[in-house]
Protein backbone atom coordinates (compact mmCIF):
# COMPACT_ATOMS: atom_id res chain seq x y z
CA UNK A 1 -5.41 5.61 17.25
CA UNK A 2 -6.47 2.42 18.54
CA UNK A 3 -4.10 -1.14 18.85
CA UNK A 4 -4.11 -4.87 18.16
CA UNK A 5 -1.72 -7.70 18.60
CA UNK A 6 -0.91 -10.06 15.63
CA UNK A 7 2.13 -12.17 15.30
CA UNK A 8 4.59 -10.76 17.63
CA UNK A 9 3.93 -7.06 16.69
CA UNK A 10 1.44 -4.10 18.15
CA UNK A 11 -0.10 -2.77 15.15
CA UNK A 12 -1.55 0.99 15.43
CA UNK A 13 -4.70 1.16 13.44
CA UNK A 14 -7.89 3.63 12.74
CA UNK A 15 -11.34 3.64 12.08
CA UNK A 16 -14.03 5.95 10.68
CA UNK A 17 -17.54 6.26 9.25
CA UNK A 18 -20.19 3.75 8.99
CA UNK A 19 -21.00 1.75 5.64
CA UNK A 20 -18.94 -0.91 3.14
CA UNK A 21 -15.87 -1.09 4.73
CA UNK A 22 -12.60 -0.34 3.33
CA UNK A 23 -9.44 -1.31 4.29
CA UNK A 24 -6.67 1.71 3.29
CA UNK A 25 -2.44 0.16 3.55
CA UNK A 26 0.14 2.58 3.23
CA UNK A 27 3.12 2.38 1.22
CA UNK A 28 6.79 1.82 2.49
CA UNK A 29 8.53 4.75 4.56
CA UNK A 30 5.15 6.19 4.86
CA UNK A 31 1.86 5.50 7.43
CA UNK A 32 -1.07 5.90 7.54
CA UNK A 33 -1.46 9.33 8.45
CA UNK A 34 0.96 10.92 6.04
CA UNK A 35 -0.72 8.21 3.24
CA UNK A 36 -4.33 8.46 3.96
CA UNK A 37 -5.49 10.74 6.66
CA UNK A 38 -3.36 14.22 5.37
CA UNK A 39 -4.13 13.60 1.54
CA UNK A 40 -7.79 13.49 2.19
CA UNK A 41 -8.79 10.01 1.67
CA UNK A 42 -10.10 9.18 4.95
CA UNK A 43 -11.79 12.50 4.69
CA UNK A 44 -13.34 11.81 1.05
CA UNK A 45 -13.93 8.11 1.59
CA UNK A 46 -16.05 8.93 5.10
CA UNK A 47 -18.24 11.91 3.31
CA UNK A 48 -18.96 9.06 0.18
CA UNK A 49 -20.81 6.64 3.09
CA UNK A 50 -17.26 3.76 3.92
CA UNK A 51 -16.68 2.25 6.78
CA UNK A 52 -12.65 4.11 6.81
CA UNK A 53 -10.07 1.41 8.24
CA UNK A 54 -6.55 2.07 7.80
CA UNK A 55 -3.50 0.33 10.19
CA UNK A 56 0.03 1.25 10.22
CA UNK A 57 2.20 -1.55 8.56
CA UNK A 58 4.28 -3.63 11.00
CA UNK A 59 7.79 -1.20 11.14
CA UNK A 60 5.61 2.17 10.42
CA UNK A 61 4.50 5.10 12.15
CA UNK A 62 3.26 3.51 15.68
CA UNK A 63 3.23 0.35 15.09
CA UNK A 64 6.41 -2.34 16.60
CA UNK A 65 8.84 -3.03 14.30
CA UNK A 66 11.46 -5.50 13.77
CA UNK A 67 15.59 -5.60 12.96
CA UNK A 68 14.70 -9.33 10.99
CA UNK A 69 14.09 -9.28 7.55
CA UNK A 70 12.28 -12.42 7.77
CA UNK A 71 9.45 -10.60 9.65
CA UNK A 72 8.46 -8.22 6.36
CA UNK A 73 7.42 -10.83 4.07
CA UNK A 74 4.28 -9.85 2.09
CA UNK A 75 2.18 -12.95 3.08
CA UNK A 76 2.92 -11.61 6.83
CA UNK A 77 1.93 -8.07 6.32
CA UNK A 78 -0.61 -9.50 4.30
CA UNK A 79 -1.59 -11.77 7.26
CA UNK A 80 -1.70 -7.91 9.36
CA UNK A 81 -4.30 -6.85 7.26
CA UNK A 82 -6.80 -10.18 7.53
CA UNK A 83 -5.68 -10.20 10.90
CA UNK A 84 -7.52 -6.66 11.75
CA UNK A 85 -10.48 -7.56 9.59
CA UNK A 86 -10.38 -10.29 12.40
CA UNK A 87 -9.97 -7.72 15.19
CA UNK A 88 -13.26 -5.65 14.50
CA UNK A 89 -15.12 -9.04 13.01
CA UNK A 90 -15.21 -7.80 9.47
CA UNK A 91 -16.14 -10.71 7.21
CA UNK A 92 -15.62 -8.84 4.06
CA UNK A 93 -14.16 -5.49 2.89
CA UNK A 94 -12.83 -3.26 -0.02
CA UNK A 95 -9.24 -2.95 0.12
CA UNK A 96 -6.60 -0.11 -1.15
CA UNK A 97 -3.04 0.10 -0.88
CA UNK A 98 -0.52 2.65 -2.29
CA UNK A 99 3.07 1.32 -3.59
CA UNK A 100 4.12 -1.64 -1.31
CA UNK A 101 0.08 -1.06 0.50
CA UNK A 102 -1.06 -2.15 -3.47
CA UNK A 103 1.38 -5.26 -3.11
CA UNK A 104 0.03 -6.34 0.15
CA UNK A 105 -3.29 -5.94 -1.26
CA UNK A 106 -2.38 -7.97 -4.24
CA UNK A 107 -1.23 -10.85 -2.11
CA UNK A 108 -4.13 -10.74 0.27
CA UNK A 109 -6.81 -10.34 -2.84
CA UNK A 110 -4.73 -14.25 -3.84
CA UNK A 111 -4.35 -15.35 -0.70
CA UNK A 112 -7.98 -14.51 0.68
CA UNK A 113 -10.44 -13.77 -2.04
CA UNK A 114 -13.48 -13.96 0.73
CA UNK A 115 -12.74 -11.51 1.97
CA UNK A 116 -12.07 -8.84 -0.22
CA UNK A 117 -14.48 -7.10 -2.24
CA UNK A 118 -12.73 -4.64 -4.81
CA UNK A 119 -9.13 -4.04 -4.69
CA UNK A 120 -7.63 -0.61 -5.69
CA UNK A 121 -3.81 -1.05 -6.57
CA UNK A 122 -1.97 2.73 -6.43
CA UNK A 123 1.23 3.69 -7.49
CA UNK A 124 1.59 0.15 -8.66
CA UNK A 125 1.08 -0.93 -11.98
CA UNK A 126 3.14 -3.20 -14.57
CA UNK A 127 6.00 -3.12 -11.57
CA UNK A 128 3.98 -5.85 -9.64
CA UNK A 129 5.44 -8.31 -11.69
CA UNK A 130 8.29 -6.65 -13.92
CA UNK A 131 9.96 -4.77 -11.05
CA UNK A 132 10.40 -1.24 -10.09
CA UNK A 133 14.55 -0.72 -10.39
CA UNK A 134 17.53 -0.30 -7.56
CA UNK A 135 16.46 -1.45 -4.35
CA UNK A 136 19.67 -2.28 -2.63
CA UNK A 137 20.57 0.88 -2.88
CA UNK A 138 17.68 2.85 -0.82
CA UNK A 139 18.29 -0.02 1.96
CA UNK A 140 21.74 1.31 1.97
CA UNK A 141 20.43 4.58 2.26
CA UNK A 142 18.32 4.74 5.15
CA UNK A 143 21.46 2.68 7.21
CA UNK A 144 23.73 5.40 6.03
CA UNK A 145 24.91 7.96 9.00
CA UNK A 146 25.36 10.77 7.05
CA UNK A 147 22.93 11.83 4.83
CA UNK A 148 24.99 14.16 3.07
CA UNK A 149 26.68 11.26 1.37
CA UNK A 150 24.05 9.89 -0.47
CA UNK A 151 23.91 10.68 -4.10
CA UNK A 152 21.44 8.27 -5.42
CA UNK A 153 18.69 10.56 -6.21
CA UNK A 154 15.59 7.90 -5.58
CA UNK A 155 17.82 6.62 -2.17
CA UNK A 156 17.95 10.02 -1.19
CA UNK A 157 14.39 10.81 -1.81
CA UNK A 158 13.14 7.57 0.57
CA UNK A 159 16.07 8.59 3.39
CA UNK A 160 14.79 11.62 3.50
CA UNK A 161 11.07 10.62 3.38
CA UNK A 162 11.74 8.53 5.94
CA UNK A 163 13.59 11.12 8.80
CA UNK A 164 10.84 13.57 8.03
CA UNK A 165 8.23 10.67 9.16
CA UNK A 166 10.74 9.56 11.95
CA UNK A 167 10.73 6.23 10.99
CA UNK A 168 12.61 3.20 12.65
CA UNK A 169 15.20 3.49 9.39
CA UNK A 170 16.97 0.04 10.29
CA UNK A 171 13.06 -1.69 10.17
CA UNK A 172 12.79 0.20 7.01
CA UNK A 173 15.54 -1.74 5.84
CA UNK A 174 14.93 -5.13 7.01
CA UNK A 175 11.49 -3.97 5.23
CA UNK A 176 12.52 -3.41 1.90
CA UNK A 177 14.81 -6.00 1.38
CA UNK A 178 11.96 -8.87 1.52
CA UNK A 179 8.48 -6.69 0.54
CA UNK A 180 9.46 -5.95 -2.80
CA UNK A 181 9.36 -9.53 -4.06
CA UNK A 182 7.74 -9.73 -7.47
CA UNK A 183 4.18 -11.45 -8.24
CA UNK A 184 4.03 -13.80 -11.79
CA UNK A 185 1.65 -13.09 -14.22
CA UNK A 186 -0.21 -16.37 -13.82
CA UNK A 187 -0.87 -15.31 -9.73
CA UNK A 188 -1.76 -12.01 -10.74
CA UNK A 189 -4.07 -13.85 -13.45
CA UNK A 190 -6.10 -15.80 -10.44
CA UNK A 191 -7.52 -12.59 -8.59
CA UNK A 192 -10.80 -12.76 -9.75
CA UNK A 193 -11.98 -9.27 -7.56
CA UNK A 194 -12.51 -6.52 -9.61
CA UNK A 195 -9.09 -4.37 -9.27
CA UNK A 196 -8.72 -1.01 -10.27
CA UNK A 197 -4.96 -0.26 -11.17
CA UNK A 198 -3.40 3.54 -11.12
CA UNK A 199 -0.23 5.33 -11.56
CA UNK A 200 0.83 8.58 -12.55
CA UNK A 201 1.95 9.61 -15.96
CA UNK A 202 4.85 10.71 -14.36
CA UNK A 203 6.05 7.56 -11.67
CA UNK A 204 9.21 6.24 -12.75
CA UNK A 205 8.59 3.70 -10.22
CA UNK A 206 5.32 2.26 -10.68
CA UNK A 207 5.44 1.13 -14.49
CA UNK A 208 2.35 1.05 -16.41
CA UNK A 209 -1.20 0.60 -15.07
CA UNK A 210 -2.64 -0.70 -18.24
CA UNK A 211 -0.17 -3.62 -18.63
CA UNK A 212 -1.08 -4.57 -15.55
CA UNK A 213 -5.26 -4.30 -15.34
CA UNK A 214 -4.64 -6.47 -18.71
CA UNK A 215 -3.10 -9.59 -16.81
CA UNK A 216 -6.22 -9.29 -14.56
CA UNK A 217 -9.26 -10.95 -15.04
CA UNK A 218 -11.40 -8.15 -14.18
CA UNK A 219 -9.04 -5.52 -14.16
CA UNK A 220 -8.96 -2.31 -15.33
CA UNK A 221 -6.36 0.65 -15.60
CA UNK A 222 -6.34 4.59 -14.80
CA UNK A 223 -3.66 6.87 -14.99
CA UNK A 224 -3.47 10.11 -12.57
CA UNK A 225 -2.02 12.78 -15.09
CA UNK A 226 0.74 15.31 -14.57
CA UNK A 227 1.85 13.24 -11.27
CA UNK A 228 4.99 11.09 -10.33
CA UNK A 229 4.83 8.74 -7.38
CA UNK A 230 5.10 10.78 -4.13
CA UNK A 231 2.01 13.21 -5.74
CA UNK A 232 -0.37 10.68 -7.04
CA UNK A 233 -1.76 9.36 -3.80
CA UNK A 234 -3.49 12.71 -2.87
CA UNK A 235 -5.11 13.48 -6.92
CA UNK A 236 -8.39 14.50 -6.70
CA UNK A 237 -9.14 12.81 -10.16
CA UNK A 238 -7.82 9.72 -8.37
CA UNK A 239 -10.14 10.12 -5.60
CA UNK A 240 -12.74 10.48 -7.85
CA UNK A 241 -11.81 7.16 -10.00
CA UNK A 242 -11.91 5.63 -7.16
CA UNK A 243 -15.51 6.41 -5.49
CA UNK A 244 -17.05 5.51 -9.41
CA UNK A 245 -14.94 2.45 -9.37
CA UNK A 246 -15.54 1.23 -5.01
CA UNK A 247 -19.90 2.82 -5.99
CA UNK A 248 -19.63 -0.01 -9.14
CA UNK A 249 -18.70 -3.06 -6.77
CA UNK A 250 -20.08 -2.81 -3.85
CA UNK A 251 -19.89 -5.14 -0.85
């Protein structure tokens, strides 16, 4: 694991492989370790010829964190991720991101088309813009001091996500109380990269990929059957959308 400094924060990042590079962001609670490196997608993505770059998002796995909500804003975990292309003097890469990764992707594919090449949205579909349910409630979750008392099923699912990853649970919930703003239709309209979007049959989270690819201009949509959110990321028939979809666009 290997370090950079970008507004304010140490940010732990990887890198593997030789060819196109791709960047890989995690989703929230996780890093990119548990995301990436133990489902096999650094793995798969080195053997198929990428240039494997994945970082830990600013309050994740070993990267700083911060207490201020302010600090967790997609444009500046957005501004993480061009800031590392920076770093290793990438001009252009592929991007994936899974769950809150796919929204940071989103907003860097509008904010910096230049440099991106494809964009792979996971986990994330038709939620982008419509919303993915109660929020408040997981933030209340992870500041709770006894676990026990949680009933929410989802809030319990992310507490408990979260103490198996040791995570920083009070940057965790400065976190998810400002990256879960939605995107409009007419922003998600003006990412001209080609975007692949996939969820599982199963994600009661993600909403549908379909609706989403459609507000794209070069979108398109996949669903990962028989999975829900937490078991999409590691599908092999993801995987394998994904290398036909990153070997159709390439850098």
């Amino acid at each position: 694991m290997q370090r950079f400094s970008h507004d304010g924060f140490e940010l732990a990042y990887m890198e593997e492989g030789e060819g196109d590079p791709i960047v890989l962001v995690h989703g929230f609670a996780s890093n990119l370790v548990v995301n990436w490196v133990s489902t096999g997608w650094v793995k798969t993505l080195v053997e198929a010829g990428y240039r494997v770059i994945a970082l830990d998002n600013r309050g994740h796995g070993l990267s700083s964190g911060s207490h201020n909500a302010a600090d967790y804003t997609l444009e500046k975990m957005s501004g993480d991720v061009i800031a590392l292309l920076d770093h290793l003097a990438v001009d252009r890469a592929h991007i994936m991101g899974f769950s809150m990764g796919a929204r940071i992707c989103a907003v860097t594919a509008l904010n910096h088309p230049e440099r991106v090449g494809s964009v792979v949205l996971g986990g994330l579909g038709s939620g982008m813009v419509e919303g993915v349910g109660e929020w408040d409630i997981i933030a209340e979750a992870l500041l709770a001091e006894d676990p026990s008392t949680i009933t929410h099923e989802r809030a319990r699912m992310f507490r408990t996500f979260a103490d198996r990853t040791r995570s920083d649970r009070r940057s965790l919930a400065a976190c998810i109380s400002r990256s879960r703003q939605l995107l409009t239709p007419e922003q998600m309209a003006s990412i001209r990269n080609p975007v692949l979007v996939a969820v599982g049959d199963r994600d009661d989270i993600g909403g549908d990929p379909h609706r989403l690819a459609a507000m794209l201009p070069n979108g398109e949509g996949f669903t990962i059957e028989g999975r829900d959110h937490m078991l999409s990321v590691g599908d092999k028939s993801f995987k394998a959308k994904v290398l036909e979809f990153l070997a159709r666009h390439p850098l």
